[in-house]
Protein backbone atom coordinates (compact mmCIF):
# COMPACT_ATOMS: atom_id res chain seq x y z
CA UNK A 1 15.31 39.20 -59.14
CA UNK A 2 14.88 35.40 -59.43
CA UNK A 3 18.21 34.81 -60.92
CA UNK A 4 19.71 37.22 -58.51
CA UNK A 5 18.97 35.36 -55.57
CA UNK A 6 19.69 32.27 -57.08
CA UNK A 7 22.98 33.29 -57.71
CA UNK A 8 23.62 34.45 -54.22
CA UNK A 9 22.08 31.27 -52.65
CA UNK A 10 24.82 29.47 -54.87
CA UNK A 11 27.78 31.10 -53.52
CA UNK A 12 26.25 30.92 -50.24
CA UNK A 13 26.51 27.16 -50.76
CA UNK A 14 30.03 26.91 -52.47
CA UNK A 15 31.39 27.59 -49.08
CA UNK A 16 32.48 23.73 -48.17
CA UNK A 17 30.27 23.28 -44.46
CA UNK A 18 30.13 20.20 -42.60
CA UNK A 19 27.43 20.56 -40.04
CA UNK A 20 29.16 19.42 -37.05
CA UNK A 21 32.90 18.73 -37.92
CA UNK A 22 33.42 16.35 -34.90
CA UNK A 23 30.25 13.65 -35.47
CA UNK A 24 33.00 10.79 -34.26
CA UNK A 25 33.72 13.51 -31.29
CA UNK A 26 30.34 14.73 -30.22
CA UNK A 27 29.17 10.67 -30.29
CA UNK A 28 31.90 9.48 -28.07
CA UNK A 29 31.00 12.22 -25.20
CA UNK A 30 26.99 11.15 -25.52
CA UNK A 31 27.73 7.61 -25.34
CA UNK A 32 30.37 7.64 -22.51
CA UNK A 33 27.09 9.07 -20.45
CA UNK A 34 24.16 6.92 -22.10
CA UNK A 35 25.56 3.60 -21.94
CA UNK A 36 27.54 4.48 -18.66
CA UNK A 37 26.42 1.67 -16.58
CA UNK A 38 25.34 -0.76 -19.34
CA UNK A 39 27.90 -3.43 -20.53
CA UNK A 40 28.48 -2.45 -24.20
CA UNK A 41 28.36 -5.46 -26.30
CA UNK A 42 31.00 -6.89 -28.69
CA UNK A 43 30.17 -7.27 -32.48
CA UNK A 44 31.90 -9.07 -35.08
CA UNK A 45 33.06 -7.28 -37.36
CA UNK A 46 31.92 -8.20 -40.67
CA UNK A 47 32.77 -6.93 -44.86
CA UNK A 48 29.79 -5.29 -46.44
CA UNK A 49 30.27 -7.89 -49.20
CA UNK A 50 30.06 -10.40 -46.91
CA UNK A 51 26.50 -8.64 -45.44
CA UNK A 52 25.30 -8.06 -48.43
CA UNK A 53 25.80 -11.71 -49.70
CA UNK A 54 23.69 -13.49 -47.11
CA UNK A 55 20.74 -11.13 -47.01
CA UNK A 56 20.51 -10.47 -50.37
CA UNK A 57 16.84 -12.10 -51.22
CA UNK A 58 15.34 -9.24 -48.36
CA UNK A 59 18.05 -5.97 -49.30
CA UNK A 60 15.94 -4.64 -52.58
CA UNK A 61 12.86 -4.82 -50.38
CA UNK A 62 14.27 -2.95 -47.39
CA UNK A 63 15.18 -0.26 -50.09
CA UNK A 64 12.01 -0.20 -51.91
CA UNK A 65 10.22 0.63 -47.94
CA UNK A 66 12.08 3.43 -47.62
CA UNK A 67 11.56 4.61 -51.22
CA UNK A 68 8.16 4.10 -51.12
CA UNK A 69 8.17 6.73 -47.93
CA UNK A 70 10.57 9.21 -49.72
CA UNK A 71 8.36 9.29 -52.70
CA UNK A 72 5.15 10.43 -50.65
CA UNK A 73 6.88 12.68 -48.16
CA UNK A 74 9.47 14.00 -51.14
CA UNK A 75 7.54 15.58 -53.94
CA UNK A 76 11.29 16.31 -56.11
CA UNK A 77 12.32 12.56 -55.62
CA UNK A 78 12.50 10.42 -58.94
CA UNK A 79 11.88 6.56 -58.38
CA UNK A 80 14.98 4.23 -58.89
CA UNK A 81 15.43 2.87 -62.07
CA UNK A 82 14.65 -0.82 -62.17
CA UNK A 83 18.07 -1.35 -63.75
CA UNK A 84 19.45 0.38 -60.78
CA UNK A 85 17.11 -1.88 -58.23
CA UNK A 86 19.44 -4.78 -56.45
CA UNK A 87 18.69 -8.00 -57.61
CA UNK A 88 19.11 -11.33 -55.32
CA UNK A 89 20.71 -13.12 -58.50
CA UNK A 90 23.99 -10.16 -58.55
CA UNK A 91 27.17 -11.77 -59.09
CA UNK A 92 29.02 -11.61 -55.71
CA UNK A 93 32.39 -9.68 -57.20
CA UNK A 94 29.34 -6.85 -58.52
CA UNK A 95 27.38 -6.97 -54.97
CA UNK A 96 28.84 -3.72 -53.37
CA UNK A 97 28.55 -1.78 -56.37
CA UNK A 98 24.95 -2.46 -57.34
CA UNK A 99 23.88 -2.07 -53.53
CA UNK A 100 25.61 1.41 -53.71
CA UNK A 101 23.42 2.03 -57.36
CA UNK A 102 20.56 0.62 -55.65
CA UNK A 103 20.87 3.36 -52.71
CA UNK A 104 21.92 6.07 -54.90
CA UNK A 105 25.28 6.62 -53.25
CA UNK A 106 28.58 7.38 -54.80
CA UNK A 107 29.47 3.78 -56.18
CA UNK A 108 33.20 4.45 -55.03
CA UNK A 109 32.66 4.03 -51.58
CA UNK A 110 35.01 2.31 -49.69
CA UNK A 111 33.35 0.99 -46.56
CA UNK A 112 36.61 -0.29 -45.16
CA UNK A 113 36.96 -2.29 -42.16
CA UNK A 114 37.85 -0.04 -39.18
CA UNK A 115 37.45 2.10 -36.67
CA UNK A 116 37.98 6.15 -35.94
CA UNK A 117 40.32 6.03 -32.68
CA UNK A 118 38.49 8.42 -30.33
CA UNK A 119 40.13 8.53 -28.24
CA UNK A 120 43.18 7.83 -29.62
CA UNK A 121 45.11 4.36 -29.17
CA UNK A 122 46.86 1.72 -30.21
CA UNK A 123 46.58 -0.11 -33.86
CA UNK A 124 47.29 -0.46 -37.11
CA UNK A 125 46.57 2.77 -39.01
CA UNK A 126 44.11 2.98 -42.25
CA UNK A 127 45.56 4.79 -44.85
CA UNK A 128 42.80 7.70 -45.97
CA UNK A 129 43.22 6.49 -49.82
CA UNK A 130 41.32 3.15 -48.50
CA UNK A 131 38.44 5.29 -46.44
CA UNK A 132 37.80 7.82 -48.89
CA UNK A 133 37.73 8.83 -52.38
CA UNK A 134 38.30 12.56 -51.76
CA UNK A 135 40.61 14.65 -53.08
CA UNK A 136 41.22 17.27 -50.24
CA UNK A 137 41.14 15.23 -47.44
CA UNK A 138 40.19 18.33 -45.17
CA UNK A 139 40.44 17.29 -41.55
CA UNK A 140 40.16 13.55 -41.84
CA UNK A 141 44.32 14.26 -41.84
CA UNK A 142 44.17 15.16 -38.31
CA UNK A 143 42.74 11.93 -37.58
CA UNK A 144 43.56 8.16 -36.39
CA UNK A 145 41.74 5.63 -38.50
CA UNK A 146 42.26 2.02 -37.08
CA UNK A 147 42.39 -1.40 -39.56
CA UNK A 148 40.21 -4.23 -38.77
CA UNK A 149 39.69 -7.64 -40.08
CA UNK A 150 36.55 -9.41 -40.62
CA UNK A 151 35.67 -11.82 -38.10
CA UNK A 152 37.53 -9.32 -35.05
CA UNK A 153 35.41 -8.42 -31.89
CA UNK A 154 34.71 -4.67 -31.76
CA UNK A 155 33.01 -2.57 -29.20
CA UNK A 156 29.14 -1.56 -30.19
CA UNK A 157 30.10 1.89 -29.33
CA UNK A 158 33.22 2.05 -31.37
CA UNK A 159 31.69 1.06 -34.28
CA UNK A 160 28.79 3.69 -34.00
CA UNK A 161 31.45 6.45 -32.68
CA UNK A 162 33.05 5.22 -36.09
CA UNK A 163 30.08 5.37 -38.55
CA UNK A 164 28.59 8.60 -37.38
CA UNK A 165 31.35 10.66 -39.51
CA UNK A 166 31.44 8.14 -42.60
CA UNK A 167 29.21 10.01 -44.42
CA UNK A 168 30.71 13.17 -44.96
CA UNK A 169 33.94 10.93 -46.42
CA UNK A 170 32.45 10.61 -50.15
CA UNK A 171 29.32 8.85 -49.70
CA UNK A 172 27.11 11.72 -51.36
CA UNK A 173 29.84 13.38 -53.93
CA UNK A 174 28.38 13.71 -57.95
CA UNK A 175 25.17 12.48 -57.55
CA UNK A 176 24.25 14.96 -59.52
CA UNK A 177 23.41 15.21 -63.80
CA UNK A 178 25.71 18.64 -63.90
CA UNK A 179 28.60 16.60 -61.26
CA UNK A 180 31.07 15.09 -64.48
CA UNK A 181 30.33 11.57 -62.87
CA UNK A 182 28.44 8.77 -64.90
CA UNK A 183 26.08 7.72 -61.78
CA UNK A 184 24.64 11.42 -61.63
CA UNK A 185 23.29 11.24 -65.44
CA UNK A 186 21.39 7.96 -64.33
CA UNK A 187 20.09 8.42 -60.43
CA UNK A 188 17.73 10.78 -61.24
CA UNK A 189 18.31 13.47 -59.05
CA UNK A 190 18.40 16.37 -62.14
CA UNK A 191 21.05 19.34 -61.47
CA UNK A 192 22.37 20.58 -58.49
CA UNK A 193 19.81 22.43 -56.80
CA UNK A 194 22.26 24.81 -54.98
CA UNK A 195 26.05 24.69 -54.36
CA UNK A 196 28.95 25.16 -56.71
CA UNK A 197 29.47 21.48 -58.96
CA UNK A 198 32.41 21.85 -59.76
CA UNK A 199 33.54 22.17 -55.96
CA UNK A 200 33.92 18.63 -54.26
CA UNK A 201 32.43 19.04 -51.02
CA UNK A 202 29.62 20.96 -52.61
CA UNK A 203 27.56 18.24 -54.46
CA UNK A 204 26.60 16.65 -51.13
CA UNK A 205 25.13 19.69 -49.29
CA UNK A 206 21.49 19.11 -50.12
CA UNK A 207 21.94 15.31 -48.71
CA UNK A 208 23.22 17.36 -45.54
CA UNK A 209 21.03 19.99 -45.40
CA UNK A 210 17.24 20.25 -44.92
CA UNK A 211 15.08 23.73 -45.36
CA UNK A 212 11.13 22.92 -44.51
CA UNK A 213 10.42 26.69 -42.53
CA UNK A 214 11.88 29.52 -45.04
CA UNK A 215 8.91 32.18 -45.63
CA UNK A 216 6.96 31.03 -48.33
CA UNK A 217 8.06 34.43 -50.79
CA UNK A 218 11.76 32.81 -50.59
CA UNK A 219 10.54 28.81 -51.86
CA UNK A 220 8.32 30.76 -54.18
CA UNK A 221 11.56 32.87 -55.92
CA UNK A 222 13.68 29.77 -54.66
CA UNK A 223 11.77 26.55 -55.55
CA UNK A 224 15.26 24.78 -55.49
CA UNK A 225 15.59 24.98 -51.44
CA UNK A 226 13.30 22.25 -51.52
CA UNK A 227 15.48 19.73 -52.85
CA UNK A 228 16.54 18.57 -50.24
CA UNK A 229 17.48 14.67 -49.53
CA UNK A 230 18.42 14.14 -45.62
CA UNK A 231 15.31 12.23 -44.96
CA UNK A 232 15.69 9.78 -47.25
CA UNK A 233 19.09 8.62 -46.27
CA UNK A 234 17.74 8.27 -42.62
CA UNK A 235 15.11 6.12 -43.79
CA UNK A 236 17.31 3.98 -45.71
CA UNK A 237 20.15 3.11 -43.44
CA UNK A 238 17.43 3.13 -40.43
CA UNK A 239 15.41 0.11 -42.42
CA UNK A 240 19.26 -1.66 -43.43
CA UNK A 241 20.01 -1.24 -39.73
CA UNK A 242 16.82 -2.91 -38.15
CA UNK A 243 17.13 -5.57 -41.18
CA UNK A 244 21.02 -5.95 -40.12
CA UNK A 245 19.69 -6.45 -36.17
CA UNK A 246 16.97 -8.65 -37.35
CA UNK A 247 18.57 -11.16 -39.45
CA UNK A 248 22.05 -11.60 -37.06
CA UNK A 249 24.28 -9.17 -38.73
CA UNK A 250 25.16 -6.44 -35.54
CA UNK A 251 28.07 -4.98 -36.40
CA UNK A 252 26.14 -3.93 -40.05
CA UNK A 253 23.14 -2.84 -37.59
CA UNK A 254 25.19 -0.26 -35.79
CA UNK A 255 27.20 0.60 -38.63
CA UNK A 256 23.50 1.77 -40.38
CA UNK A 257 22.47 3.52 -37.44
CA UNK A 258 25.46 5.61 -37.38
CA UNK A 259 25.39 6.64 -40.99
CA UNK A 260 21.76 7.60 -40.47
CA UNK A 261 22.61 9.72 -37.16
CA UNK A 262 25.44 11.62 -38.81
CA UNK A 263 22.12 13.35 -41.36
CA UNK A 264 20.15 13.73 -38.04
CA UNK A 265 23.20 15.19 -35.98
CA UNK A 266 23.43 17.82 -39.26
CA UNK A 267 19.90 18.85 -39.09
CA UNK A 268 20.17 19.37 -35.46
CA UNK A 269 22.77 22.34 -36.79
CA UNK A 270 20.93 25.66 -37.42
CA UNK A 271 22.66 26.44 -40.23
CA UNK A 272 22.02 23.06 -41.87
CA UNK A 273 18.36 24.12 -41.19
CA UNK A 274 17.92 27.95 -41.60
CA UNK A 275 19.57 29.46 -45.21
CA UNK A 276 20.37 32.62 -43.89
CA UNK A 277 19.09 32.86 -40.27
CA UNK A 278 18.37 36.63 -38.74
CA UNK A 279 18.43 38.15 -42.72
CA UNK A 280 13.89 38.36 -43.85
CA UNK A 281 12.68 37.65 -46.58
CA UNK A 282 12.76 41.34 -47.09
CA UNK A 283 16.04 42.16 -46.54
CA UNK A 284 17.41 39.23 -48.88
CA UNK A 285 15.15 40.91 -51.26
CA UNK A 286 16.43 44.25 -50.87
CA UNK A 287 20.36 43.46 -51.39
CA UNK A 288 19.30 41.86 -54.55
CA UNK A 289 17.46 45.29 -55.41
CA UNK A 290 20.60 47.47 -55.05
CA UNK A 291 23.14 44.89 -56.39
CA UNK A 292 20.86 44.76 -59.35
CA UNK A 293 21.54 48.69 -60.23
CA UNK A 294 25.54 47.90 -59.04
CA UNK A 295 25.18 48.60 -55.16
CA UNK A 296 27.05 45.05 -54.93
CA UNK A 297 28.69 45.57 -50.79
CA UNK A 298 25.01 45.02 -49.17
CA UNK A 299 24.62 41.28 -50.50
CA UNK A 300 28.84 40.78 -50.78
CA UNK A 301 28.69 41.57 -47.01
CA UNK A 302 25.45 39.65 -45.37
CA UNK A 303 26.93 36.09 -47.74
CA UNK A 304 30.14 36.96 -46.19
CA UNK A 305 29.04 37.73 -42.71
CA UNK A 306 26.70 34.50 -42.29
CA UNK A 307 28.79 31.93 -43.76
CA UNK A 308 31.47 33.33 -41.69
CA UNK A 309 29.93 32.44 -38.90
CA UNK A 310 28.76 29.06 -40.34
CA UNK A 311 32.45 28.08 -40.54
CA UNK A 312 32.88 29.65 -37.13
CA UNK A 313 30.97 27.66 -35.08
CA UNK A 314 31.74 24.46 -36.85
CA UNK A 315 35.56 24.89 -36.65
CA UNK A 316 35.84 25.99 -32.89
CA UNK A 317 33.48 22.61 -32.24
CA UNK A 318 35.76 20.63 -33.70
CA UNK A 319 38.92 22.18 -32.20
CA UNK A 320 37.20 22.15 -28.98
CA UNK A 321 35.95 18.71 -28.72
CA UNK A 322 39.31 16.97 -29.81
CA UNK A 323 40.72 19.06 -27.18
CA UNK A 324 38.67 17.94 -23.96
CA UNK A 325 39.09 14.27 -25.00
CA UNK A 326 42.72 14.59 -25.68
CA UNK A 327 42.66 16.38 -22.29
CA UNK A 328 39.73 14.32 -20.60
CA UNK A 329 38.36 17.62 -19.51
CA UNK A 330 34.74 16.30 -18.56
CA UNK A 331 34.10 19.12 -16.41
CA UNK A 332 33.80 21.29 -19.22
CA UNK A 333 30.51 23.48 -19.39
CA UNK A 334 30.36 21.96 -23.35
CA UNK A 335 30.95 18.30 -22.45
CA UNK A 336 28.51 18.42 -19.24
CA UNK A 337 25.85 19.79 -21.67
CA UNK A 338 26.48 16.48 -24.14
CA UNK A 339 26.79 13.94 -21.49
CA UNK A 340 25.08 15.10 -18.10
CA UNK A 341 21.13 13.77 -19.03
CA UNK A 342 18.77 12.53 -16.40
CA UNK A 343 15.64 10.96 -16.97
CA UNK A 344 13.80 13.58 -17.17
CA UNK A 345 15.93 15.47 -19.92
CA UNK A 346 15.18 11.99 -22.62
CA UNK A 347 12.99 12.61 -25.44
CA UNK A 348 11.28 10.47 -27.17
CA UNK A 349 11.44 9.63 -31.03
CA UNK A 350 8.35 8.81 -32.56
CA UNK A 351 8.97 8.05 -35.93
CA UNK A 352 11.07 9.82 -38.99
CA UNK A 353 7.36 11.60 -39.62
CA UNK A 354 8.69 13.83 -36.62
CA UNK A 355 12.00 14.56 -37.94
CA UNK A 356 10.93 18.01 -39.49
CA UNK A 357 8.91 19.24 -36.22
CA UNK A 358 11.16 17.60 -33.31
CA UNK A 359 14.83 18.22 -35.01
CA UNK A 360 14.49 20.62 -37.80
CA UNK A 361 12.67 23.36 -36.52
CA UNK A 362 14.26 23.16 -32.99
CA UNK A 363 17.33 23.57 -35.33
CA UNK A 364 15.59 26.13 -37.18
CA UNK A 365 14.12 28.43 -34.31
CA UNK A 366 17.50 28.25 -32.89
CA UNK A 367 19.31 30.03 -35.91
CA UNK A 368 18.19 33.60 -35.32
CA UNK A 369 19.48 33.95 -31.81
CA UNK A 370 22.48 31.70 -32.51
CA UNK A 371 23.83 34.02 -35.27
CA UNK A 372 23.20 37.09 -32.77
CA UNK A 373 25.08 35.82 -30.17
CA UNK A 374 27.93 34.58 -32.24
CA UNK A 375 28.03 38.16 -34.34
CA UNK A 376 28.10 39.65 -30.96
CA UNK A 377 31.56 37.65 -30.11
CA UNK A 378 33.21 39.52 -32.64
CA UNK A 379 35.37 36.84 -33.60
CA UNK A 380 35.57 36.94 -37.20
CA UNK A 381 37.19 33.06 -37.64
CA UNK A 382 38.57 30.24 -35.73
CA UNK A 383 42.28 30.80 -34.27
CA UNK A 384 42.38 29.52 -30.80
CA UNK A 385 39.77 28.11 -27.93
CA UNK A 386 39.18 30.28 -25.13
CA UNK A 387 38.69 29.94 -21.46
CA UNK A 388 35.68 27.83 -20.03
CA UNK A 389 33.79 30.81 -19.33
CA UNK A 390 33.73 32.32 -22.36
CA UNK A 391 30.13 32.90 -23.86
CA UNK A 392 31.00 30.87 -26.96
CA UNK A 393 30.53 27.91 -24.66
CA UNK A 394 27.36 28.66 -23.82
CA UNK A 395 25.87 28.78 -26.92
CA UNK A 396 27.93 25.47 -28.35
CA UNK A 397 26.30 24.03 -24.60
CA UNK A 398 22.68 24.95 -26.12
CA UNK A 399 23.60 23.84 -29.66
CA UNK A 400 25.21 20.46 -28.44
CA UNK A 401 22.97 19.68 -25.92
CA UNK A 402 20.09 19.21 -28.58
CA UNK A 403 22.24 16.94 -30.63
CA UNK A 404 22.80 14.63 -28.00
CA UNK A 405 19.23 14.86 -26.64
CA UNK A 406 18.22 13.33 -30.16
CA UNK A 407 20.88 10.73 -30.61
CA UNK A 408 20.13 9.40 -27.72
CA UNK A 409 16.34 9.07 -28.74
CA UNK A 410 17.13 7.74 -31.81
CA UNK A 411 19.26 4.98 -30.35
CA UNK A 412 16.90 4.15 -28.40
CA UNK A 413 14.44 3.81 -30.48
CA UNK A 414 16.17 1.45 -32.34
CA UNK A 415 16.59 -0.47 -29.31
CA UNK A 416 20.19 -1.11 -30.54
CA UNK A 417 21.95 -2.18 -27.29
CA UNK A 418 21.58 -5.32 -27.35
């Protein structure tokens, strides 16, 4: 029974998901309205190399804070090897790399000077070889990447707009022992916990992903679910942003805050938060009862039904959110949700402590009726966007609308406009 819902649990997760497609999208529309009668600074822009080069006496203890959190609030997570640790006396042409092995990120990175044009204008276009490392670039093809130089003024907004979809472009691929890459046999993070490793996208899902309100019989024949790692990438690049802020480096302390809102904005997903939301504990077990004795349709169907929906929702948001920028459609009943906040609509973040309680199980109590209403549709994948009335509005309104309310708290809690 064990290894029968293991096995489902891993095709479940072979399925490449994103969370929210659109992160660049989705930010632009909450920051149009939150900043809407502020001046947004200018940064200037700066190379990580270059960051990394002045502040390198204070980066290994900014890392070894957030570590120190991750270790007591993540029971699975190994310490960093001290050969791994960054050391103030790195060479400068080895900084990047070690400060990637230091984080536990792929070590091919390429944080690239630039910005994500939403909406589109004007520039010299990044090729995608020089922002990722991926093979299938997916959807990043559909997009306008713009070149900068170091020492160039950039908007605040731009560069957060930017940084909020970086993630998702390599920076958690084969961290794994079982991912053929040399950094997963010495980060400490064991074997895959779920997901396919030999499909790309795959080996970052439990960086993406966060499940902390399954019923207890489901961790207990699923331990693995636990393995989970968005937390601890929020608490890094939150601590490198406030450093970045504190010590004069701006454009670095927006850049931070962006990576660590694109794991927020996932969690805020319900299906980044829920493994199989409206299926019990009992049911899951059941399928695995019949497919055992070769009744195999039950459990082929609810893996195919949920993650069909999964992929549903994301690619219609993503369609749909490129489409009322391109069309400055800010009257739409999705957009209004994202950007139309009063005071009294703010939340307030605490501290990362919260995440689980304020984000995740909002995110998590939200799955069962989300994956009613969007079986209801009967719309079995993404072909076209409807008209502004239809109900699959409404519930990307609800969905949306929490994933800008926490943005925006983060933000400010960060105090980053500055």
């Amino acid at each position: 029974m064990k290894k029968q819902i293991i096995y489902s649990i891993l095709i479940l997760f072979s399925i490449p998901c994103f969370a929210w497609n659109n992160h660049a999208g989705i930010t632009y529309l909450i920051l149009k309205d939150h900043w809407k009668n502020q001046n947004v600074p200018n940064v200037k822009v700066e190379s990580l190399k270059t960051f990394l080069t002045k502040e390198k006496d204070s980066i290994q203890e900014t890392l070894s804070l957030s570590e120190d959190w991750a270790l007591n609030r993540l029971p699975h997570l190994s310490k960093t090897k001290d050969e791994l640790k960054f050391s103030p006396n790195t060479k400068e042409m080895d900084i990047v790399t070690k400060f990637y092995h230091a984080l536990r990120v792929n070590p091919k990175h390429k944080a690239s000077l630039y910005i994500q044009s939403v909406p589109k204008k004007n520039g010299k276009n990044l090729p995608l070889d020089e922002l990722t490392t991926l093979n299938e670039k997916g959807k990043l093809v559909n997009e306008t990447f713009l070149s900068l130089n170091e020492g160039q003024m950039v908007g605040a907004d731009e560069v957060i707009v930017s940084a909020t979809d970086e993630p998702d472009y390599d920076l958690d691929l084969y961290l794994f022992e079982d991912n053929a890459s040399d950094v997963g046999k010495i980060y400490g993070f064991g074997y895959q916990p779920f997901g396919n490793p030999a499909v790309e996208f795959s080996s970052q899902a439990p960086f993406h992903m966060g499940f902390f309100y399954e019923p207890k019989i489901i961790f207990t024949l699923a331990g693995f679910l636990k393995r989970t790692y968005p937390e601890l990438r929020i608490h890094q690049f939150t601590e490198l942003s406030k450093l970045a802020f504190r010590k004069g480096h701006p454009y670095w302390g927006y850049r931070f805050a962006g990576w660590a809102l694109h794991y927020i904005q996932d969690l805020t997903q319900p299906y980044h938060s829920s493994v199989l939301p409206r299926v019990s504990a009992s049911k899951q077990i059941g399928v695995q009862l019949v497919s055992i004795v070769g009744y195999q349709t039950p459990k082929d169907n609810m893996i195919q039904f949920v993650s069909g929906r999964h992929t549903l929702i994301e690619e219609y948001q993503y369609y749909l959110i490129k489409n009322v920028i391109a069309s400055k459609n800010w009257k739409h009943p999705v957009v209004t949700s994202i950007m139309n906040f009063g005071a009294n609509d703010l939340t307030e973040w605490k501290s990362l402590d919260d995440l689980r309680v304020n984000v995740c199980k909002e995110a998590y109590d939200a799955g069962e009726p989300t994956d009613e209403q969007l079986e209801n549709l009967n719309i079995p994948k993404y072909e076209t966007l409807y008209d502004e009335n239809h109900p699959i509005h409404t519930i990307l309104a609800t969905l949306l609308r929490n994933t800008s309310k926490h943005t925006r708290a983060y933000l400010d809690s960060l105090n980053v406009k500055r």
